[in-house]
PDB file of N, CA and C in Angstrom:
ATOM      1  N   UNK A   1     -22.830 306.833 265.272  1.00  0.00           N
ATOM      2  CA  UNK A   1     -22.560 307.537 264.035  1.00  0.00           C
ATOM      3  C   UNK A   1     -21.623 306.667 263.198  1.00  0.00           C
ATOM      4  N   UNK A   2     -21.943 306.841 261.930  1.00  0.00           N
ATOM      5  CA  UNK A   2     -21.065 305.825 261.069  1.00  0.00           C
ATOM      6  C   UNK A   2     -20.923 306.553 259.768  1.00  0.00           C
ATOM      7  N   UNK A   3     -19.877 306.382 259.373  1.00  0.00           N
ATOM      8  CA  UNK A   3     -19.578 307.105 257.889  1.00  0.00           C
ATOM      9  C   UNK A   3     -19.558 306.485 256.793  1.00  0.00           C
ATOM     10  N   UNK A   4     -20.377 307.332 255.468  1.00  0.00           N
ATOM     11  CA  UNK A   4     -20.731 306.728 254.493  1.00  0.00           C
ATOM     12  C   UNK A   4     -19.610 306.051 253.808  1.00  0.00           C
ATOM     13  N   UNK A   5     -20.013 304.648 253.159  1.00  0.00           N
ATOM     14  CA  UNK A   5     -19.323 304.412 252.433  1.00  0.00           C
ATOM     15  C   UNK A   5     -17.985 304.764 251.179  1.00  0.00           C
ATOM     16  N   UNK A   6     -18.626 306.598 250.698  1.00  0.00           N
ATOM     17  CA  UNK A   6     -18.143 306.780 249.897  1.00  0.00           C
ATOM     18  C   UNK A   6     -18.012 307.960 250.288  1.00  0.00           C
ATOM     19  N   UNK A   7     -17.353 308.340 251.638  1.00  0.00           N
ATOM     20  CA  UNK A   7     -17.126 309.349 252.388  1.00  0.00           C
ATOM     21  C   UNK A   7     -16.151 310.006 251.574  1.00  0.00           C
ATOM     22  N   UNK A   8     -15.376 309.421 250.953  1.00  0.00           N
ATOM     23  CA  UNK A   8     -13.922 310.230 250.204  1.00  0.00           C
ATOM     24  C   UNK A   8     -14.730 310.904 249.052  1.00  0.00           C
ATOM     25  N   UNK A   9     -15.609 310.479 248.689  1.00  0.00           N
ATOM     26  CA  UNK A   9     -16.168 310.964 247.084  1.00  0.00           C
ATOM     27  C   UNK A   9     -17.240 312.362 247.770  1.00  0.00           C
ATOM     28  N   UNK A  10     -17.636 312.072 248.753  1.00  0.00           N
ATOM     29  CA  UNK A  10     -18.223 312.808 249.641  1.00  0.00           C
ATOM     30  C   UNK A  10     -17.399 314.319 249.525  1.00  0.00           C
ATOM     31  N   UNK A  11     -16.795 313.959 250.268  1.00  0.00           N
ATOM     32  CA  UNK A  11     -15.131 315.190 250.596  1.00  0.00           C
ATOM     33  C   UNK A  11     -15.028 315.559 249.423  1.00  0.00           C
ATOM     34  N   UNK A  12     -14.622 315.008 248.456  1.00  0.00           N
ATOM     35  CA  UNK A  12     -14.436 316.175 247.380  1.00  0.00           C
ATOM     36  C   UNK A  12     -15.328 316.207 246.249  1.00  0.00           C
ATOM     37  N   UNK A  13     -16.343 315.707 246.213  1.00  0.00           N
ATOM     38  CA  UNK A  13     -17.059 316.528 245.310  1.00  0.00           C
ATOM     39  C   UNK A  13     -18.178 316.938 245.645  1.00  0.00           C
ATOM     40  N   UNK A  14     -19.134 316.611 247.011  1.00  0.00           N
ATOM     41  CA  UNK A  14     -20.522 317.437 247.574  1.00  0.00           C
ATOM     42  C   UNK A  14     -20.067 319.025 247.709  1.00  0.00           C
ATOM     43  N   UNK A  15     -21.143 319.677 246.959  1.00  0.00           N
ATOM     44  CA  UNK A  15     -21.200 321.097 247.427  1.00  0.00           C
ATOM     45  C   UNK A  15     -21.651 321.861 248.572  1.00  0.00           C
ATOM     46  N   UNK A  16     -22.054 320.927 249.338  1.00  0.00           N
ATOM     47  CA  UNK A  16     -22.414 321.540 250.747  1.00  0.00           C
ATOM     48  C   UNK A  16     -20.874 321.428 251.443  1.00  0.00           C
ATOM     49  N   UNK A  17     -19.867 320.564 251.084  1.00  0.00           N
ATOM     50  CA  UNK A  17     -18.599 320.812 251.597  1.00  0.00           C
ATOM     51  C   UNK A  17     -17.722 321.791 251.262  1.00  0.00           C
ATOM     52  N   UNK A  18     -18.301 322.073 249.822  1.00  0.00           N
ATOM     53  CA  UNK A  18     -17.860 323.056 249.355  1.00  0.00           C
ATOM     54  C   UNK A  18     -17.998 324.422 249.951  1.00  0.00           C
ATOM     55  N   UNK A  19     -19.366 324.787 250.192  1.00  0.00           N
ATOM     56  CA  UNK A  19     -20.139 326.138 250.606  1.00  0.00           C
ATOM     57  C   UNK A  19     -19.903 326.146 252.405  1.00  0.00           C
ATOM     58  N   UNK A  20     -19.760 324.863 252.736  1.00  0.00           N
ATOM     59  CA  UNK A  20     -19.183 324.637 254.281  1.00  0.00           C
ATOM     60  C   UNK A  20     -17.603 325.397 254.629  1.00  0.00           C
ATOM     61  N   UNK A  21     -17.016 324.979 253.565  1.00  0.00           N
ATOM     62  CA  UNK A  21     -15.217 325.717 253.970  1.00  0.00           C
ATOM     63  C   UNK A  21     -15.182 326.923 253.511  1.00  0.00           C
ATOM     64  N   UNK A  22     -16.261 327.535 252.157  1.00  0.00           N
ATOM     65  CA  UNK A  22     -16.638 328.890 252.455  1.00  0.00           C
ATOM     66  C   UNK A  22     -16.776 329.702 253.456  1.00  0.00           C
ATOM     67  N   UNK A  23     -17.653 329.115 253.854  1.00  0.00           N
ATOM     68  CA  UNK A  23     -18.529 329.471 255.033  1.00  0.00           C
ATOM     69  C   UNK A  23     -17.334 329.452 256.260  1.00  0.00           C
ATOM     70  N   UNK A  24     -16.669 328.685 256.318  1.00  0.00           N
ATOM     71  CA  UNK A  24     -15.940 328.850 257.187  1.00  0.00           C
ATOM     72  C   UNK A  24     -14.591 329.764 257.230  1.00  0.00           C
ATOM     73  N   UNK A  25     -14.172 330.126 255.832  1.00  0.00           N
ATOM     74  CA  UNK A  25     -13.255 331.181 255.611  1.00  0.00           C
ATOM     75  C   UNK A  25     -13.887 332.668 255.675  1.00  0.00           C
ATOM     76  N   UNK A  26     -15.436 332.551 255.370  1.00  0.00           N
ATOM     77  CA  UNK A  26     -15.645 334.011 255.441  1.00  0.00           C
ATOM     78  C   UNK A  26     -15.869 334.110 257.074  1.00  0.00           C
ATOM     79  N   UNK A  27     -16.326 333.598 257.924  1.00  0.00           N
ATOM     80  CA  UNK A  27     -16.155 333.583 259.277  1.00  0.00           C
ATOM     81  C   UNK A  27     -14.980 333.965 259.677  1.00  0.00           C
ATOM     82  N   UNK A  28     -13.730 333.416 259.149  1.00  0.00           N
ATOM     83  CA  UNK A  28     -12.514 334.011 259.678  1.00  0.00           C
ATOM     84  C   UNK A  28     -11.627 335.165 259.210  1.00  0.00           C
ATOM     85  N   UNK A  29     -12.535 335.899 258.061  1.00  0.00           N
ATOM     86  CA  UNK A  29     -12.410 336.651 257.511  1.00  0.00           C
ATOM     87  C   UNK A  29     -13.308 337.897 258.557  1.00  0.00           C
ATOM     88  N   UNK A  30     -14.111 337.537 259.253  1.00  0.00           N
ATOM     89  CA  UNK A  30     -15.293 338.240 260.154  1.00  0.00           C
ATOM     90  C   UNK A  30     -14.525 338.493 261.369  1.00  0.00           C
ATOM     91  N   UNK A  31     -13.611 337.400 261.571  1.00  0.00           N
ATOM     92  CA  UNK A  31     -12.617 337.831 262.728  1.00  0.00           C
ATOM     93  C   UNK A  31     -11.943 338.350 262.850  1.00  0.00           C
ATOM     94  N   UNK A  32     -10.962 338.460 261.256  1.00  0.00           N
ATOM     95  CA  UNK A  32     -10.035 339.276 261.430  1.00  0.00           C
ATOM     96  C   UNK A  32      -9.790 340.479 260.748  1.00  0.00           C
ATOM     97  N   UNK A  33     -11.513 340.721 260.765  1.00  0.00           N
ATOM     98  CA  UNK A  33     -11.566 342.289 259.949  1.00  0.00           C
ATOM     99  C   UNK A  33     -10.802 343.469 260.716  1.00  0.00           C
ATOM    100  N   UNK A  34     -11.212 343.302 262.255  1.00  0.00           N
ATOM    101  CA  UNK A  34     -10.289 344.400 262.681  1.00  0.00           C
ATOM    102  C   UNK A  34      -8.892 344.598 262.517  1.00  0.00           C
ATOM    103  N   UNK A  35      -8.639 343.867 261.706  1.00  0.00           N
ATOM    104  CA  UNK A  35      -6.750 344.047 261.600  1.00  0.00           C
ATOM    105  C   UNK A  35      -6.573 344.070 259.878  1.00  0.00           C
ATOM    106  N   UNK A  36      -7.369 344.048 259.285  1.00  0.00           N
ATOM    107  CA  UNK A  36      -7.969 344.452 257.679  1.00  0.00           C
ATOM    108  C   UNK A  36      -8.295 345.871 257.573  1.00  0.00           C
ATOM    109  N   UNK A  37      -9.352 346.302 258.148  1.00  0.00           N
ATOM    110  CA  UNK A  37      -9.923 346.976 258.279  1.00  0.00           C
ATOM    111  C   UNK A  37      -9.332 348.637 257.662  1.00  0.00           C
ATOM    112  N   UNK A  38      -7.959 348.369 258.326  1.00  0.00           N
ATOM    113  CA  UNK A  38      -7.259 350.124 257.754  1.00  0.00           C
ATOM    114  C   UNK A  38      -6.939 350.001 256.515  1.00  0.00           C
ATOM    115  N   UNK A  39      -6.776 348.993 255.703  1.00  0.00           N
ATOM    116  CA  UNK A  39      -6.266 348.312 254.845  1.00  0.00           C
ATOM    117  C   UNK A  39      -7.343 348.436 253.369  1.00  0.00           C
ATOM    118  N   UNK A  40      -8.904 347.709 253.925  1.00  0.00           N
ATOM    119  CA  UNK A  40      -9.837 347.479 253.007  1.00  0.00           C
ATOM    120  C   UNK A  40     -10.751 347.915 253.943  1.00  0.00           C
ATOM    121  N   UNK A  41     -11.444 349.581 252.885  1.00  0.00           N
ATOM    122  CA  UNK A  41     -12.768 349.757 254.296  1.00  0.00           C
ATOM    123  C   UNK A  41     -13.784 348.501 253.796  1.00  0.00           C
ATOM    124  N   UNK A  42     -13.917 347.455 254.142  1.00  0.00           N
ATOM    125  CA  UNK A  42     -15.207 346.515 253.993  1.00  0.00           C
ATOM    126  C   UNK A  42     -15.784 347.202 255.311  1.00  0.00           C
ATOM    127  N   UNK A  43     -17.186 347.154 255.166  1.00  0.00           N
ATOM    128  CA  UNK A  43     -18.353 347.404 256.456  1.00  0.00           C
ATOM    129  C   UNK A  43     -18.425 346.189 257.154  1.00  0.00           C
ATOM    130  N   UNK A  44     -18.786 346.823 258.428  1.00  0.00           N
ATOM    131  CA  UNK A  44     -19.187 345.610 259.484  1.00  0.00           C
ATOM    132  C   UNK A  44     -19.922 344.913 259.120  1.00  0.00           C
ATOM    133  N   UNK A  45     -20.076 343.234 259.044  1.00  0.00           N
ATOM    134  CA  UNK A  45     -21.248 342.610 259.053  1.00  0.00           C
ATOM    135  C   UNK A  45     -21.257 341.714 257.550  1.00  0.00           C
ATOM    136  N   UNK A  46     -20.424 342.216 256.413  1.00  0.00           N
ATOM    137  CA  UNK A  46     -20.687 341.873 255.216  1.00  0.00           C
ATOM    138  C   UNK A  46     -20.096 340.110 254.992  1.00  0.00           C
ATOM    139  N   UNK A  47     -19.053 340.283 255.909  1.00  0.00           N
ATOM    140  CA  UNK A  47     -18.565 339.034 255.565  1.00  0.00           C
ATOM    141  C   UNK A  47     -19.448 337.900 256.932  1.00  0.00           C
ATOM    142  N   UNK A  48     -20.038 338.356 257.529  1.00  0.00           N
ATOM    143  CA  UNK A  48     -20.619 337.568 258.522  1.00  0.00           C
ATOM    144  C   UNK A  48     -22.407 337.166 257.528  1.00  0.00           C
ATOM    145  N   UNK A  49     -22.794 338.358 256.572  1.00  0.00           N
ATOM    146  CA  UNK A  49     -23.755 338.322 255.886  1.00  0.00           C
ATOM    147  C   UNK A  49     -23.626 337.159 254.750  1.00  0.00           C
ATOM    148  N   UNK A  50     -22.106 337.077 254.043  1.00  0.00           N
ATOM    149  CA  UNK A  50     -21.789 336.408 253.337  1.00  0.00           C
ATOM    150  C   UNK A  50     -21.791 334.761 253.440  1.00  0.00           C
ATOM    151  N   UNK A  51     -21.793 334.887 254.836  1.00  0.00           N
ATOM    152  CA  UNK A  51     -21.115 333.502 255.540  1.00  0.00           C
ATOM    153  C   UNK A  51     -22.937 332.684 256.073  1.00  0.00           C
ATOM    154  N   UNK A  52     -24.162 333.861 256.090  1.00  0.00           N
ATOM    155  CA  UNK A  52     -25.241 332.870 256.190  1.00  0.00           C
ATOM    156  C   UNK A  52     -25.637 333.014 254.842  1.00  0.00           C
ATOM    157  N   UNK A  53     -25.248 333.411 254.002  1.00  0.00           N
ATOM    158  CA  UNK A  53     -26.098 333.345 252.432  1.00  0.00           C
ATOM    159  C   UNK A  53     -25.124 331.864 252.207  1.00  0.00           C
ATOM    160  N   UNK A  54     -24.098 331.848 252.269  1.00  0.00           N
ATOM    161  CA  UNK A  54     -22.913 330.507 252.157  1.00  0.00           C
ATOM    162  C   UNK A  54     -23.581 329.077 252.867  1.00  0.00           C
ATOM    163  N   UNK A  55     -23.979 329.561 254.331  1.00  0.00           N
ATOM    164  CA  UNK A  55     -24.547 327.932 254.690  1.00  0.00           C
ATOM    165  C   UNK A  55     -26.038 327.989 254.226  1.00  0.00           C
ATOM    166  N   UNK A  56     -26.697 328.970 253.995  1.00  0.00           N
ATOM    167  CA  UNK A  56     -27.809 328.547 253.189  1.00  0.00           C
ATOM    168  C   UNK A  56     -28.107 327.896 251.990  1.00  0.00           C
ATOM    169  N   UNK A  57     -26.575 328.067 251.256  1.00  0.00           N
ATOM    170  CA  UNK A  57     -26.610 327.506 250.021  1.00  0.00           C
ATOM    171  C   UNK A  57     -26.160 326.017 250.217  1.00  0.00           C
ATOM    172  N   UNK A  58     -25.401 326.088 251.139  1.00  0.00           N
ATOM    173  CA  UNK A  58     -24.717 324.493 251.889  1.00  0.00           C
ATOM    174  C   UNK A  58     -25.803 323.648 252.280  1.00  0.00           C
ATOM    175  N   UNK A  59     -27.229 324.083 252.918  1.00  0.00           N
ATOM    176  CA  UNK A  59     -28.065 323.545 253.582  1.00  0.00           C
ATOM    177  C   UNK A  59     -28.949 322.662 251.965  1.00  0.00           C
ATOM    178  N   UNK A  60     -29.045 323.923 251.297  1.00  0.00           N
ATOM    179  CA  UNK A  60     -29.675 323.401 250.223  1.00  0.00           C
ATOM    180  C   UNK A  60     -28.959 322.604 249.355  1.00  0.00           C
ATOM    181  N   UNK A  61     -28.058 322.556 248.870  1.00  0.00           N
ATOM    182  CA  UNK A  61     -26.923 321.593 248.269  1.00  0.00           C
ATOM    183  C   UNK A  61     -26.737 320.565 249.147  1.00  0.00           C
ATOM    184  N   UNK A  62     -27.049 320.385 250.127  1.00  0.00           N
ATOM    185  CA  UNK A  62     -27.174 318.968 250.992  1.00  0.00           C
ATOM    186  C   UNK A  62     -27.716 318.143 250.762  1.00  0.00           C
ATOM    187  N   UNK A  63     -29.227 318.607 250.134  1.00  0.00           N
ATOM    188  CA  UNK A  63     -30.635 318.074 250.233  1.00  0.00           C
ATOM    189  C   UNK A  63     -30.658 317.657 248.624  1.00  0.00           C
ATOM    190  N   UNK A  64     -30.323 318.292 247.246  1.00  0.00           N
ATOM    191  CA  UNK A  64     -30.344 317.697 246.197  1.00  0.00           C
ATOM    192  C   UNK A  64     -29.559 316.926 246.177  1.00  0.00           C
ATOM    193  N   UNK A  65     -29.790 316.087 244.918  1.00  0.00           N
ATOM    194  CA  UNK A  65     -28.954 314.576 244.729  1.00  0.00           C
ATOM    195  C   UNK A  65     -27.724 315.596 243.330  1.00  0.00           C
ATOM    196  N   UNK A  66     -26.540 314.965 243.504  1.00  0.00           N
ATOM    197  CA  UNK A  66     -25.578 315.347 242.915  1.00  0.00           C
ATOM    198  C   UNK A  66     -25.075 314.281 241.953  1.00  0.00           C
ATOM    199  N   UNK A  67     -24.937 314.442 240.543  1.00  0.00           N
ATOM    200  CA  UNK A  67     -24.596 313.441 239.876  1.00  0.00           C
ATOM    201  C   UNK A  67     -23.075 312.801 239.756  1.00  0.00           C
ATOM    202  N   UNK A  68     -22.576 314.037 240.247  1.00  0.00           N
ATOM    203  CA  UNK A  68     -20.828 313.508 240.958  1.00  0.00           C
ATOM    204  C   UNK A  68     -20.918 312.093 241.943  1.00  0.00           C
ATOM    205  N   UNK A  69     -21.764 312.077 242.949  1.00  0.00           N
ATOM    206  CA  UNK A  69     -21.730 311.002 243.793  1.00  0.00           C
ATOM    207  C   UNK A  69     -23.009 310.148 244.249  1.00  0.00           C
ATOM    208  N   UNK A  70     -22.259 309.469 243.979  1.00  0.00           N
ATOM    209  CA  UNK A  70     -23.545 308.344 243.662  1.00  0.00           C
ATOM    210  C   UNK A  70     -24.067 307.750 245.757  1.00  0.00           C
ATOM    211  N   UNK A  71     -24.858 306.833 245.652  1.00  0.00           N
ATOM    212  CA  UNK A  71     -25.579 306.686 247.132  1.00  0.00           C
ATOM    213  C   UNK A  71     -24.787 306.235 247.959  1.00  0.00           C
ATOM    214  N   UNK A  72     -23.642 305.162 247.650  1.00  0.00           N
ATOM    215  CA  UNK A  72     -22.815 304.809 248.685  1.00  0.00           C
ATOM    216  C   UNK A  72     -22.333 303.585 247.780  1.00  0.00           C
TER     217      UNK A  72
END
């Protein structure tokens, strides 16, 4: 494995990194609903629902070309 050249330009401006740390806050938002929960009735499941609509959008934002970053 080897990392792209323009790995830094990568990091902050691809939107699949973007929709990735989404994705990964609503996950931990999924964890710690039970201690939310008395707080904000959110329903079971919404933020775990949120979190595959998030890497679906990550998967697809992977695959188009982004005019922020160029090939390497």
């Amino acid at each position: 494995m080897c990392l792209l050249p323009n790995w830094k330009a990568v990091l902050r401006y691809a939107w699949s990194i973007r929709f990735i740390a989404l994705a990964a806050a609503l996950s931990g938002a999924e964890v710690a609903l039970p201690l939310i929960e008395r707080f904000l009735p959110i329903p079971a499941g919404i933020f775990a629902a949120l979190s595959f609509v998030t890497v679906a959008a990550a998967f697809i934002a992977r695959i188009i070309a982004q005019k922020e970053i160029s090939d390497g």
